[in-house]
N, C-alpha and C. Protein backbone atom coordinates (compact mmCIF):
# COMPACT_ATOMS: atom_id res chain seq x y z
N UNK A 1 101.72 107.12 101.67
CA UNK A 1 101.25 105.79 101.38
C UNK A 1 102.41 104.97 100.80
N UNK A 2 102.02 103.69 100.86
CA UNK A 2 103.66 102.61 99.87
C UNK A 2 103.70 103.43 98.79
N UNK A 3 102.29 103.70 97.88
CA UNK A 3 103.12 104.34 96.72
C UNK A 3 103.91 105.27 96.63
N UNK A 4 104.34 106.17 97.18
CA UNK A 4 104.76 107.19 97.40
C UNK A 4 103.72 108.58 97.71
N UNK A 5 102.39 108.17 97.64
CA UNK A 5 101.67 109.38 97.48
C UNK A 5 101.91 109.94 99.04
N UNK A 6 102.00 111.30 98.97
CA UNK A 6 101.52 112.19 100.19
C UNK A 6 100.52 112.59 100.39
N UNK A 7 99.75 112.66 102.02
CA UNK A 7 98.94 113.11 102.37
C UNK A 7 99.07 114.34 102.82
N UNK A 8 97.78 114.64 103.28
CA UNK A 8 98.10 115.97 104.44
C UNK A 8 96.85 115.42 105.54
N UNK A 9 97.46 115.22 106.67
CA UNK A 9 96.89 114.85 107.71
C UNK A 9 96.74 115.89 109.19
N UNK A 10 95.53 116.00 110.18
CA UNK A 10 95.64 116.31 110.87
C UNK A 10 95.62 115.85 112.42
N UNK A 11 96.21 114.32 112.06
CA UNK A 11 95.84 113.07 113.39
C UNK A 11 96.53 112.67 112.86
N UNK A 12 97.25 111.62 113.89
CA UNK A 12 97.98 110.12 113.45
C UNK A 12 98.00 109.49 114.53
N UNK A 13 97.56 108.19 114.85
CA UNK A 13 97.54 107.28 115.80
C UNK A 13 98.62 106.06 115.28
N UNK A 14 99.42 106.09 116.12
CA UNK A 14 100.05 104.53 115.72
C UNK A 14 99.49 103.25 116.20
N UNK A 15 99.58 102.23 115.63
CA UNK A 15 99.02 100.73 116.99
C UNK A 15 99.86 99.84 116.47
N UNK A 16 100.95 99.93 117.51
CA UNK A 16 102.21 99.19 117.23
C UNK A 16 101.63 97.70 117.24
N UNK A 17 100.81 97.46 118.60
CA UNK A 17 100.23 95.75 118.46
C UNK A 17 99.26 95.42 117.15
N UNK A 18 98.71 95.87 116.87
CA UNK A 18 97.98 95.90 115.22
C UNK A 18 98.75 96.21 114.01
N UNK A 19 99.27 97.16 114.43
CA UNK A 19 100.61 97.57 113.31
C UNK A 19 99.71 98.01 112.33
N UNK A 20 98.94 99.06 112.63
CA UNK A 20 97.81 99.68 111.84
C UNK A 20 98.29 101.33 112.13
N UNK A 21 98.04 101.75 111.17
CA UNK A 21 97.91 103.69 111.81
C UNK A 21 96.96 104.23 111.33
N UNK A 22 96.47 105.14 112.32
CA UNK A 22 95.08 105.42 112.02
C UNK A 22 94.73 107.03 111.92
N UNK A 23 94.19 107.78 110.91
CA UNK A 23 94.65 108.71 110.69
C UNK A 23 93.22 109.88 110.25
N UNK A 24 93.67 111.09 110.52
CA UNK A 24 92.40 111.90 109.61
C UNK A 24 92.91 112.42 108.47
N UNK A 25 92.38 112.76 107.60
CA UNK A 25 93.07 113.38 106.26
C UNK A 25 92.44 115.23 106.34
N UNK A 26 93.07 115.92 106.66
CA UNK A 26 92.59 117.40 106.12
C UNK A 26 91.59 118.28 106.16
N UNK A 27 90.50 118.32 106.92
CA UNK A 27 89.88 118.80 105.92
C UNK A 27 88.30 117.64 106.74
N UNK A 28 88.80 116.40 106.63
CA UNK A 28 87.62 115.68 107.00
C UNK A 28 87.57 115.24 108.69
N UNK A 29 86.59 114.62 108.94
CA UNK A 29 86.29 114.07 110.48
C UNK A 29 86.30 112.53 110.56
N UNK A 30 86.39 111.78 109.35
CA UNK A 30 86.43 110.17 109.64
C UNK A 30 88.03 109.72 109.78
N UNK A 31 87.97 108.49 110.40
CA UNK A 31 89.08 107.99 110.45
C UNK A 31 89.70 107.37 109.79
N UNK A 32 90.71 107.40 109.55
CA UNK A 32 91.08 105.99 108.34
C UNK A 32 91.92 105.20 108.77
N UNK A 33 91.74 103.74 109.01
CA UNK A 33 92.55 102.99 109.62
C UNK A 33 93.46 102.34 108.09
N UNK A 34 94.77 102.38 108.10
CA UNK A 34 95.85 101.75 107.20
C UNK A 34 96.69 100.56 108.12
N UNK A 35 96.73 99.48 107.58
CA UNK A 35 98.02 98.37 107.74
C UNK A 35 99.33 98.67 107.23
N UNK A 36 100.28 98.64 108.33
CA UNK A 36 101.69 99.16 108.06
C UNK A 36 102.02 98.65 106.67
N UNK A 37 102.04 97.34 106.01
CA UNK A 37 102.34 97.18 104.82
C UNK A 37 101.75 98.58 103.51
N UNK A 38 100.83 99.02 103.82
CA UNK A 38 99.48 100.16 102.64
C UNK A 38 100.40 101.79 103.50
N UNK A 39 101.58 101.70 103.83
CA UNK A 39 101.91 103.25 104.32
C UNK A 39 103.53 102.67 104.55
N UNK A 40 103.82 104.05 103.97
CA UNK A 40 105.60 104.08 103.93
C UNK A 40 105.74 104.59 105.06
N UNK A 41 105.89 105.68 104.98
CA UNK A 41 105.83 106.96 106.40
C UNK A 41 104.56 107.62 106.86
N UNK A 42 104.71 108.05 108.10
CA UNK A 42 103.76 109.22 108.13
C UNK A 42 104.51 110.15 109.37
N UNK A 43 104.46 111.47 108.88
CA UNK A 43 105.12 112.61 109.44
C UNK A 43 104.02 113.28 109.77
N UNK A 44 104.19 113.39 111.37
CA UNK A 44 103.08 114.02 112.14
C UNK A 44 103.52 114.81 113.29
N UNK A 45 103.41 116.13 113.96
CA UNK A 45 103.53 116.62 114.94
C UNK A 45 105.02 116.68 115.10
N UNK A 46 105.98 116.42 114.60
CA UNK A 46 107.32 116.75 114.28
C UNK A 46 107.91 115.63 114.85
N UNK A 47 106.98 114.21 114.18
CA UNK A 47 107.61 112.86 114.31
C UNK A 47 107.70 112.18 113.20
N UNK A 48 108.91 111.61 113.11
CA UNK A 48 108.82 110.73 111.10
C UNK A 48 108.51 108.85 112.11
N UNK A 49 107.56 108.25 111.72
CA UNK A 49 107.15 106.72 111.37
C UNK A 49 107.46 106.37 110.50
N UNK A 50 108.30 105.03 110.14
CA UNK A 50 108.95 104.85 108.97
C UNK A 50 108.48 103.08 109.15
N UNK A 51 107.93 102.80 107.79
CA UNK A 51 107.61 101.28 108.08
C UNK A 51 109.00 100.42 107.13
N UNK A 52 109.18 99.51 108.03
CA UNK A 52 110.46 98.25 107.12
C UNK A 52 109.89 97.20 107.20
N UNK A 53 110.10 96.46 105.96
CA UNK A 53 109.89 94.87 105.76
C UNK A 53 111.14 94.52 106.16
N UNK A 54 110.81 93.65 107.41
CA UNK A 54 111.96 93.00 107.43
C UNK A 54 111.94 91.67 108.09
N UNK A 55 112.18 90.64 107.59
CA UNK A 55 112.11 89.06 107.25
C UNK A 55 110.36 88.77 107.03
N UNK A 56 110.29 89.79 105.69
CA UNK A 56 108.52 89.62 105.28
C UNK A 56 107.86 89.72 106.68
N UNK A 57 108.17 90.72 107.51
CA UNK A 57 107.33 91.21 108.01
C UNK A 57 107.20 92.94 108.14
N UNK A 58 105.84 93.27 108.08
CA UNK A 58 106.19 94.63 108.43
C UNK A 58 106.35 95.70 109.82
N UNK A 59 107.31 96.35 110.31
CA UNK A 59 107.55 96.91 111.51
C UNK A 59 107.68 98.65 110.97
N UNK A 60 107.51 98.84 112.11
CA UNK A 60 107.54 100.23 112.29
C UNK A 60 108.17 101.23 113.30
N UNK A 61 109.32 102.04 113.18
CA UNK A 61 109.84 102.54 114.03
C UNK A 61 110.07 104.17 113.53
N UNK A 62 110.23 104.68 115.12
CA UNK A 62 110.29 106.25 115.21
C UNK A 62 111.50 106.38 114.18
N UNK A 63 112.19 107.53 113.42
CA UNK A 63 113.46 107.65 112.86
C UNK A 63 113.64 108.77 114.11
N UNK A 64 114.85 108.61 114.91
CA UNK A 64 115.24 108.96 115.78
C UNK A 64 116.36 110.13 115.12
N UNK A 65 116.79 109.37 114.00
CA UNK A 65 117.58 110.47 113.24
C UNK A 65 118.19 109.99 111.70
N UNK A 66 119.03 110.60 111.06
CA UNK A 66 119.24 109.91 109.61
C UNK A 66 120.08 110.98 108.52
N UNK A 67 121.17 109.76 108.77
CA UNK A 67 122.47 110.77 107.83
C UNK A 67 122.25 110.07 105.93
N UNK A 68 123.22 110.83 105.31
CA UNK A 68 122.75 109.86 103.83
C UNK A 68 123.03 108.78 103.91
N UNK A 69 124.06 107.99 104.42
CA UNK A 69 124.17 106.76 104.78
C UNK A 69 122.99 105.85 105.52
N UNK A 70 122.72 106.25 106.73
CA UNK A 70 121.94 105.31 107.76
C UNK A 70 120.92 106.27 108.47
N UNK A 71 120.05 105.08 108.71
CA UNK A 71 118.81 105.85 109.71
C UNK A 71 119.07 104.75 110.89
N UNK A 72 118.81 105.75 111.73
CA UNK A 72 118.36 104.89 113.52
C UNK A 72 116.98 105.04 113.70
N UNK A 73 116.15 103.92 114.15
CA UNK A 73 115.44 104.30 114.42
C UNK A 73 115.00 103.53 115.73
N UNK A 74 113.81 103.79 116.46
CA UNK A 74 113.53 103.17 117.72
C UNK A 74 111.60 102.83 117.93
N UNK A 75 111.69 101.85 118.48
CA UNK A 75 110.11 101.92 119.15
C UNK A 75 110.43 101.41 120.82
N UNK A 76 109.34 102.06 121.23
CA UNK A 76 109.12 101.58 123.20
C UNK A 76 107.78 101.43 123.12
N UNK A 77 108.29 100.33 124.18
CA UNK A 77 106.59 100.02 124.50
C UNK A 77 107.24 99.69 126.00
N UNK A 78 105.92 99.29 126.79
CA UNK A 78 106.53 98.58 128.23
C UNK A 78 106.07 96.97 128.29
N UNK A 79 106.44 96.62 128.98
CA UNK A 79 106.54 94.92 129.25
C UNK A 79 106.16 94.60 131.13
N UNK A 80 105.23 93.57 130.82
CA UNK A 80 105.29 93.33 132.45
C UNK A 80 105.71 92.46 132.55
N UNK A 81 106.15 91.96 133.50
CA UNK A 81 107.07 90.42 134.05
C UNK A 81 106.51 90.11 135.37
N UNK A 82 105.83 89.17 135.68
CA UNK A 82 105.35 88.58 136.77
C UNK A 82 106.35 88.22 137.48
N UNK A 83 106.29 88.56 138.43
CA UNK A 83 108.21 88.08 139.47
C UNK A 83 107.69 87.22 140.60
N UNK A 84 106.47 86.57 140.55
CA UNK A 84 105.71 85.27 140.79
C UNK A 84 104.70 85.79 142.81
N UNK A 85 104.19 85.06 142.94
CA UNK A 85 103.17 85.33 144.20
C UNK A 85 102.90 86.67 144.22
N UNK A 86 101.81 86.37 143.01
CA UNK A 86 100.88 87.65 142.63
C UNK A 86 101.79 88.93 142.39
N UNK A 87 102.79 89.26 141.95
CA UNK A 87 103.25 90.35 141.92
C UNK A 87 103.97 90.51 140.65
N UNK A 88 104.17 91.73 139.78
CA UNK A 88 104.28 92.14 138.41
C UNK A 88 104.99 93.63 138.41
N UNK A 89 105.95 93.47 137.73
CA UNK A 89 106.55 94.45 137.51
C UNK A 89 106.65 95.42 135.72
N UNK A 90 106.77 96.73 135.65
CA UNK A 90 106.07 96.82 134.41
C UNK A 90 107.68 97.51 134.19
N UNK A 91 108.45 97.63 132.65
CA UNK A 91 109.85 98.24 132.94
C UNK A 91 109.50 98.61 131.21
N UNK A 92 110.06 99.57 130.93
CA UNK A 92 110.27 100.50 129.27
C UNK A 92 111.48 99.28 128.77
N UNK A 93 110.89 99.18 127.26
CA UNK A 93 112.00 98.43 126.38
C UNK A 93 112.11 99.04 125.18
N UNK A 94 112.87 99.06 124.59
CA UNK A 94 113.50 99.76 123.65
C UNK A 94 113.92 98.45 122.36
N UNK A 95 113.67 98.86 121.26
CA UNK A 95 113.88 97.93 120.20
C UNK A 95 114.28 99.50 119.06
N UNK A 96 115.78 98.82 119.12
CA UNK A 96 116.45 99.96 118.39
C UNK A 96 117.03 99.43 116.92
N UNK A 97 117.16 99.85 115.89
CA UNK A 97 117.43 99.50 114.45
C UNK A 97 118.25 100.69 113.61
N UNK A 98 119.59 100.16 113.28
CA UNK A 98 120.69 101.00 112.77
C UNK A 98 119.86 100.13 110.98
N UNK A 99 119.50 101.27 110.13
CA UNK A 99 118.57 100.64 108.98
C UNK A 99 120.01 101.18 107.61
N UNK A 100 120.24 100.90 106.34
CA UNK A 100 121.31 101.65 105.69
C UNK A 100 120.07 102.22 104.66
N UNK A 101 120.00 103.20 103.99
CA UNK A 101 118.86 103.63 102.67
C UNK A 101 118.42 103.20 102.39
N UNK A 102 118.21 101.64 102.38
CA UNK A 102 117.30 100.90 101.65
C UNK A 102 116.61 100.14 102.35
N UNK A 103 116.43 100.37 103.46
CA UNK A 103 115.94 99.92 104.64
C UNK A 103 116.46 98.22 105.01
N UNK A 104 117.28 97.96 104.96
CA UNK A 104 118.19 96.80 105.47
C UNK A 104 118.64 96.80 106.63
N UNK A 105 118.36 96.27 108.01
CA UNK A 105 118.85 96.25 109.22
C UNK A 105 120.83 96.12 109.05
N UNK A 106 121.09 96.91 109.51
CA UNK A 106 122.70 96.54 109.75
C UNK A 106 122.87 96.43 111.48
N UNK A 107 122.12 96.79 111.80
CA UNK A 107 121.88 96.40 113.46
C UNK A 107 120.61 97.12 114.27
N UNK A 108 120.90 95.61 115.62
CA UNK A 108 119.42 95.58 115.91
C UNK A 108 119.36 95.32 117.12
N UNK A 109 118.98 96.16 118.19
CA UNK A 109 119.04 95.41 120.01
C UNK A 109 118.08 95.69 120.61
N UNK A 110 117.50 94.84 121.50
CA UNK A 110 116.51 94.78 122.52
C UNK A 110 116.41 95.65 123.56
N UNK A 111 116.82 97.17 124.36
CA UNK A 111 116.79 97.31 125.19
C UNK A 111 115.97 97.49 126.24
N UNK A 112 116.20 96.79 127.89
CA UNK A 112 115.07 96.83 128.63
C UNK A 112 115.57 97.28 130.09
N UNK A 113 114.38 98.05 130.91
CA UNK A 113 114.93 98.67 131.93
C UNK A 113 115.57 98.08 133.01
N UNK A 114 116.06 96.60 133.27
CA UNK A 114 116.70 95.93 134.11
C UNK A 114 118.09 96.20 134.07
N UNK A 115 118.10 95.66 135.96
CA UNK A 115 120.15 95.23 135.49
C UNK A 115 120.73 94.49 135.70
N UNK A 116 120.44 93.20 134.78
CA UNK A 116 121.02 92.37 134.86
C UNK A 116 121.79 92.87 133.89
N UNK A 117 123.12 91.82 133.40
CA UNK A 117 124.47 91.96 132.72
C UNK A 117 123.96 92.06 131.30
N UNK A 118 123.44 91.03 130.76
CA UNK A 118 122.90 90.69 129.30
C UNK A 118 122.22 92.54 128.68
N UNK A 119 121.67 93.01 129.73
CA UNK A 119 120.98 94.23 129.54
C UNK A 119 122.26 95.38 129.31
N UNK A 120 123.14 95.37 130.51
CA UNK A 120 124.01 96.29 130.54
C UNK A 120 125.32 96.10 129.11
N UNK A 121 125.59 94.61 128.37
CA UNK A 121 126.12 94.50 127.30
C UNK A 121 125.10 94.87 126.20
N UNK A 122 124.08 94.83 126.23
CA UNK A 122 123.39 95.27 125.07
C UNK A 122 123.60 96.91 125.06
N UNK A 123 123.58 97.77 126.72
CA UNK A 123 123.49 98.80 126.02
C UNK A 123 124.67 99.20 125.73
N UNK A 124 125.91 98.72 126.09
CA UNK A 124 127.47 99.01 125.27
C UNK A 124 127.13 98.68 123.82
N UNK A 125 126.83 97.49 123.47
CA UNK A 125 126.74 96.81 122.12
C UNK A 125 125.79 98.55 121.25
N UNK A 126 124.91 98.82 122.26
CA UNK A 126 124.28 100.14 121.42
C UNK A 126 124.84 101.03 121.03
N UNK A 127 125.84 101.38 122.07
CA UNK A 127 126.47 102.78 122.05
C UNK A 127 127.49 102.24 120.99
N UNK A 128 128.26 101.33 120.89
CA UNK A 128 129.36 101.45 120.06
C UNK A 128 128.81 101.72 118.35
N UNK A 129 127.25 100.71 118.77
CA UNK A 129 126.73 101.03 117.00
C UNK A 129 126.36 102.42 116.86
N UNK A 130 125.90 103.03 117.66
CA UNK A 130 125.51 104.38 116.95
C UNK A 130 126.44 105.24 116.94
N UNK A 131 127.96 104.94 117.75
CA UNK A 131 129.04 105.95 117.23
C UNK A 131 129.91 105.49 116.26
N UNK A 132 129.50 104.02 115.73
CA UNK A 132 130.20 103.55 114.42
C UNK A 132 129.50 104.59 113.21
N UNK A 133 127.77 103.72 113.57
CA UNK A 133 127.55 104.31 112.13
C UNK A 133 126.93 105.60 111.68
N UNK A 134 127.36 106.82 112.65
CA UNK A 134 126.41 108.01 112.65
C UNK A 134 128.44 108.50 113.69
N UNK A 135 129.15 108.48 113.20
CA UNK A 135 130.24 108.99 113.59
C UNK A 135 130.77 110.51 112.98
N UNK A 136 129.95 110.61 111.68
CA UNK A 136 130.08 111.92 111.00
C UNK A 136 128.91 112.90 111.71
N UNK A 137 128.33 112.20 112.55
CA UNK A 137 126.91 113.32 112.71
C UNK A 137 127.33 113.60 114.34
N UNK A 138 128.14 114.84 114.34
CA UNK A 138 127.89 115.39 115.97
C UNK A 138 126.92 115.65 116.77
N UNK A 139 125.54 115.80 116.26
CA UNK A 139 124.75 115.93 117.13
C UNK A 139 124.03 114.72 117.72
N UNK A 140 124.58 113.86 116.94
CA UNK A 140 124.16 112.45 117.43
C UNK A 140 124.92 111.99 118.71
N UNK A 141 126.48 112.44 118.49
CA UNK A 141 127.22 112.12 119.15
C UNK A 141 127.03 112.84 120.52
N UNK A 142 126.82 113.90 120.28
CA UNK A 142 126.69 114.80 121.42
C UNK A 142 125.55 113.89 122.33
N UNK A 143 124.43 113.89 122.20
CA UNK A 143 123.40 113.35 122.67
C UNK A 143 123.98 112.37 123.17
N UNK A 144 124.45 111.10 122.29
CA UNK A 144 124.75 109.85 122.99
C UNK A 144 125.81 110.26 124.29
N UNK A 145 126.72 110.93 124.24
CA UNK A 145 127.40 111.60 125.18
C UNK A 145 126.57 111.83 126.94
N UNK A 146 125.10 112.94 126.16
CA UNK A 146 124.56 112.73 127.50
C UNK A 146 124.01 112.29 127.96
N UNK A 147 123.45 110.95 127.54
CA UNK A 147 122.98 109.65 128.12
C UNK A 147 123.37 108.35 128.30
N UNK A 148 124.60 108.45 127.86
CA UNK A 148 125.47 107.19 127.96
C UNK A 148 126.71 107.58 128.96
N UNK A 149 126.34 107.05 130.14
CA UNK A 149 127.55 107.94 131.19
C UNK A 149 127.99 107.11 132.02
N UNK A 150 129.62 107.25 131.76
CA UNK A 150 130.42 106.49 132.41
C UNK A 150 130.31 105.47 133.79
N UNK A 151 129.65 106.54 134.73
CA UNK A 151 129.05 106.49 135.94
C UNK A 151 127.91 105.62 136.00
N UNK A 152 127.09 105.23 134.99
CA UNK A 152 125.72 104.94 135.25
C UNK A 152 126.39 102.89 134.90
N UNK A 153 126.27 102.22 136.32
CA UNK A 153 126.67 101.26 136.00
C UNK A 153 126.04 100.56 135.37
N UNK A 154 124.50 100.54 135.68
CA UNK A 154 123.64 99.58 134.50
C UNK A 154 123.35 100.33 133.31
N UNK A 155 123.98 101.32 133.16
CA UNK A 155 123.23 102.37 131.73
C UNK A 155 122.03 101.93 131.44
N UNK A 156 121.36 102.58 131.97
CA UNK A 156 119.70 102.60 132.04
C UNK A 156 119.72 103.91 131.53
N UNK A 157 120.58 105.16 131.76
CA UNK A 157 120.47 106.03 130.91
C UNK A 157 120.37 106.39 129.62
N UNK A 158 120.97 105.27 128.68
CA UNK A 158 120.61 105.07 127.54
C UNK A 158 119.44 105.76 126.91
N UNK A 159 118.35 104.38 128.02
CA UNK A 159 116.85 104.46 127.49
C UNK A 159 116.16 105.82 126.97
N UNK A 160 116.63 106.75 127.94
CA UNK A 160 116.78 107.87 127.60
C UNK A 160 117.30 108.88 126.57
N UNK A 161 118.28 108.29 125.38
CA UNK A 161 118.70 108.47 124.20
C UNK A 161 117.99 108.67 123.34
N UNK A 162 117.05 108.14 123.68
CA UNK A 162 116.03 108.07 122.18
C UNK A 162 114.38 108.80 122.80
N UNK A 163 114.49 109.31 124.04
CA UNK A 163 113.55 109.93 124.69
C UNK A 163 112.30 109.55 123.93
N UNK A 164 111.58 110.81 123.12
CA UNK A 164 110.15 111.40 122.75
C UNK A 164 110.43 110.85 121.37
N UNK A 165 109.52 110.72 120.42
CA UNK A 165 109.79 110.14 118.45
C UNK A 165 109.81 111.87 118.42
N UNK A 166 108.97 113.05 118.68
CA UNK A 166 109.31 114.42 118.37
C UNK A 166 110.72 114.83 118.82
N UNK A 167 111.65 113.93 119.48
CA UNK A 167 113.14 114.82 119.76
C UNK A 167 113.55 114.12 119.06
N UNK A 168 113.71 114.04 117.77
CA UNK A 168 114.97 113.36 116.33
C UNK A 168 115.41 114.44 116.46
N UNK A 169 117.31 113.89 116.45
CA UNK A 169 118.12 114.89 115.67
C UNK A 169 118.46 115.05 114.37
N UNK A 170 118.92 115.95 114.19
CA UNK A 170 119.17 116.54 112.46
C UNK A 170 120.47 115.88 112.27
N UNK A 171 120.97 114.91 110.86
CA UNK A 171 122.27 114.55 110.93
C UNK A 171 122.66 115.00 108.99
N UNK A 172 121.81 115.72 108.86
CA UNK A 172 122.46 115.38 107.50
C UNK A 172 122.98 117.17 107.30
């Protein structure tokens, strides 16, 4: 919870569009719906949710990983785009956040499955942040290694960096 209290839970639902998580506690069968502001974290199924205020609002993202310095973290959702006479296309986006301990954005990018240019500089602009600020953590590096590939001209492989919220790596 914000206060710091811990639960013990055996459910967790996120609802990124509500920005609610909804949860069972232990033991019982009702649900309990919480507003991201009333919950810090919740660690479930070998995923950390981590909520940030950030410009007085509250968001919520997977921690993808987290050295003593910095946490990365990520959310996906998909997006449709009408590409006009009745037809819609649906593509994975990525909203990624380099956070420092105190949960302060030090960086922040949009990524989405297109390839246009703006897309393909964002995902350079990614890669250089997460080997700036997670440069002591090899297993970070490693990873970014195998999804960020030379070859892949729109790096759409990226998206793939941050796969499942259960595949965080260990950086500390």
């Amino acid at each position: 919870m914000a206060d710091g209290t811990k639960l013990k839970i055996t459910s967790a639902e996120i609802d990124g569009y509500r920005k609610k998580i909804v949860y069972k506690l232990a033991g019982e069968e009702k649900e309990i719906k919480a507003k991201y502001k009333a919950v810090k974290s919740v660690s479930y199924a070998g995923y950390v949710f981590r909520i940030f205020k950030i410009k007085n609002k509250y968001e919520g993202f997977y921690i993808m990983t987290e050295s003593k310095q910095r946490i990365l973290g990520f959310r996906e959702f998909e997006k449709t785009a009408n590409k006009g006479g009745g037809f819609e296309s649906t593509f994975k986006h990525i909203d990624f956040a380099i956070f420092d301990t105190q949960g302060h954005v030090l960086e922040r990018q949009d990524l989405r499955e297109t390839n246009n240019v703006k897309n393909i500089e964002t995902s350079e602009k990614m890669a250089v942040a997460i080997r700036t600020h997670f440069a002591n953590c090899p297993k970070v590096l490693e990873r970014l290694s195998t999804y960020y590939l030379p070859n892949d001209k729109n790096k759409k492989d990226l998206l793939n960096f941050f796969g499942k919220p259960e595949d965080a790596v260990s950086c500390k």
